[in-house]
Protein backbone atom coordinates (compact mmCIF):
# COMPACT_ATOMS: atom_id res chain seq x y z
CA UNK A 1 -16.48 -9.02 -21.44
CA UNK A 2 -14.52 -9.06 -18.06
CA UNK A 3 -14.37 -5.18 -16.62
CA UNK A 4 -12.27 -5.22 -13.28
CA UNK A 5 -12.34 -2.35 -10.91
CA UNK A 6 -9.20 -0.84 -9.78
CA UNK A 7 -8.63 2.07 -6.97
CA UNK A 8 -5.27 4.43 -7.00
CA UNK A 9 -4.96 6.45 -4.05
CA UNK A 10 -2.08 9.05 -4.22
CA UNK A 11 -1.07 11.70 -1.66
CA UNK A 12 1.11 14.84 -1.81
CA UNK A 13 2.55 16.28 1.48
CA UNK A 14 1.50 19.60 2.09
CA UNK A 15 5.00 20.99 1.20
CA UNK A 16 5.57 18.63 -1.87
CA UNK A 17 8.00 17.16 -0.34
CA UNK A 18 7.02 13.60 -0.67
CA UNK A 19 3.70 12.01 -2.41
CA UNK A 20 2.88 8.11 -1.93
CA UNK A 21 0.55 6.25 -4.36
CA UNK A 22 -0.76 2.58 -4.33
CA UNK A 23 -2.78 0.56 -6.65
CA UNK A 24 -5.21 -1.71 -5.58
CA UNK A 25 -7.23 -4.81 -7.10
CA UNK A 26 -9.50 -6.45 -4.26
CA UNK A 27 -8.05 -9.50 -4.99
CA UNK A 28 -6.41 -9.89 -1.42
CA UNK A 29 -3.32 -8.93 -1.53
CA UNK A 30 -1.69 -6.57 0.87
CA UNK A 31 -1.03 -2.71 -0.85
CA UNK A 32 2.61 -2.08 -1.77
CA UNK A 33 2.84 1.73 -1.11
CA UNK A 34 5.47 3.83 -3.33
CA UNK A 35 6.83 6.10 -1.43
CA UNK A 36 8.72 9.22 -3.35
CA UNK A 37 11.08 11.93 -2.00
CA UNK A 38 11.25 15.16 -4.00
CA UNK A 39 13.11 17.16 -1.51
CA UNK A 40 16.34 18.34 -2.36
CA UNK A 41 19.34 18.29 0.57
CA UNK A 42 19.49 21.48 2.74
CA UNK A 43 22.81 20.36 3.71
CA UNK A 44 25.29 17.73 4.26
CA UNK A 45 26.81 15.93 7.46
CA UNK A 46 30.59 15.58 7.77
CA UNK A 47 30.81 12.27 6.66
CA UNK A 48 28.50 13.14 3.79
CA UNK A 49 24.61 11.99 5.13
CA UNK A 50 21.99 14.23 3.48
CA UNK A 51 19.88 16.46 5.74
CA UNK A 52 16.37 16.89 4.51
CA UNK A 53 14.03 19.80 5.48
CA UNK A 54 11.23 16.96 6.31
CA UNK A 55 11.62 14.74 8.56
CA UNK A 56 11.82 10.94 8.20
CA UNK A 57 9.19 10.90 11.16
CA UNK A 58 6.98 13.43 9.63
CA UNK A 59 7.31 10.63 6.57
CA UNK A 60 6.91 7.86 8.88
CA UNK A 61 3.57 9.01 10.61
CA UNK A 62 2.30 9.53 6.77
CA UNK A 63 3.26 6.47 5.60
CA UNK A 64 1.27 4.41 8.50
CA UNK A 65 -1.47 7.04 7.83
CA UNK A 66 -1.82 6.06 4.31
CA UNK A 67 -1.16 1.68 4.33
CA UNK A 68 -4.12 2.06 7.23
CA UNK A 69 -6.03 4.15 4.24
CA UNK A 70 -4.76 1.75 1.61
CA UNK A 71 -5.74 -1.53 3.87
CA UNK A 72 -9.54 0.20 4.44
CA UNK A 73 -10.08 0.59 1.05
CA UNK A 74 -8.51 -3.06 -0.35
CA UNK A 75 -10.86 -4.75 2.29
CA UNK A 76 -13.65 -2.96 0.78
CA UNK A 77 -12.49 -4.13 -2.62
CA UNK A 78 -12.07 -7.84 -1.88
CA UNK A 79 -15.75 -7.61 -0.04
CA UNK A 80 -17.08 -6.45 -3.81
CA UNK A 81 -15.05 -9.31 -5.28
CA UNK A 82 -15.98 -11.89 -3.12
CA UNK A 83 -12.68 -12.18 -1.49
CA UNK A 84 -12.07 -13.02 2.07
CA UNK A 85 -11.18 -9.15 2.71
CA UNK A 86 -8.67 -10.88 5.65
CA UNK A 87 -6.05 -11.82 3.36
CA UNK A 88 -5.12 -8.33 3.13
CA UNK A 89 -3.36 -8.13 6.64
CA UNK A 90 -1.29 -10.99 5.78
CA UNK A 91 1.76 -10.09 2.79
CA UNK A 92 1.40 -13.02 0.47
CA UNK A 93 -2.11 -14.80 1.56
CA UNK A 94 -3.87 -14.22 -1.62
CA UNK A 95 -1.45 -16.82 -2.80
CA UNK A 96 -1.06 -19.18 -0.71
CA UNK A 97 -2.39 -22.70 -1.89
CA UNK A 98 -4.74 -25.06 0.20
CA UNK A 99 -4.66 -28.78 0.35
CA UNK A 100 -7.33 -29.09 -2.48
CA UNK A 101 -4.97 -26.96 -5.08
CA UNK A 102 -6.98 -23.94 -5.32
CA UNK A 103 -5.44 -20.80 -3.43
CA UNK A 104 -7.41 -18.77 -0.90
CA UNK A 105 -8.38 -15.80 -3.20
CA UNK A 106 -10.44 -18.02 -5.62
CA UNK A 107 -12.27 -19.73 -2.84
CA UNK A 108 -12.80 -16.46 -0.52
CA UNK A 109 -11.13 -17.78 2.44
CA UNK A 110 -14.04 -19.96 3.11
């Protein structure tokens, strides 16, 4: 029997006006982080742009906050696994095939 370990980290903003979550494998790839907006327009521009009561930079700083969370906690993951936890930094380097056929993830990067 095969049991992987998987890791979701979530947050909420303070205000609920956002949360992000992630799922992560430690198999080298780098976290895709869903980002969702559950504020509701406080008002409208004149040529119709929705104005928030949180501001993109407020969501900006959060989001950097939590991929450098997400990218901690993968590396740890791939170390666990075996997995060269520097694939992470690179988007699409747990696929990437070496001269010999086998990708980078089953060897470890080695």
């Amino acid at each position: 029997m095969e049991i992987k370990k998987t890791v979701q980290l979530q947050y909420v903003a303070d205000d609920k006006s956002f949360a992000m979550s992630t799922v992560l494998q430690g198999d080298g790839a780098t976290p895709i982080v869903q980002t969702m907006g559950f504020d509701t327009p406080s008002e409208y521009k004149d040529d119709g742009t929705p104005v928030y009561t949180t501001p993109d930079e407020q969501i900006k700083t959060a989001q950097k906050e939590f991929m450098a969370a997400a990218i901690a906690e993968q590396k740890s993951l791939c170390k666990e696994n075996g997995v060269d936890p520097d694939l992470v930094n690179k988007v699409g380097a747990e696929k990437q095939t070496d001269t010999d056929g086998t990708t980078d993830e089953k060897k470890g990067n080695d």
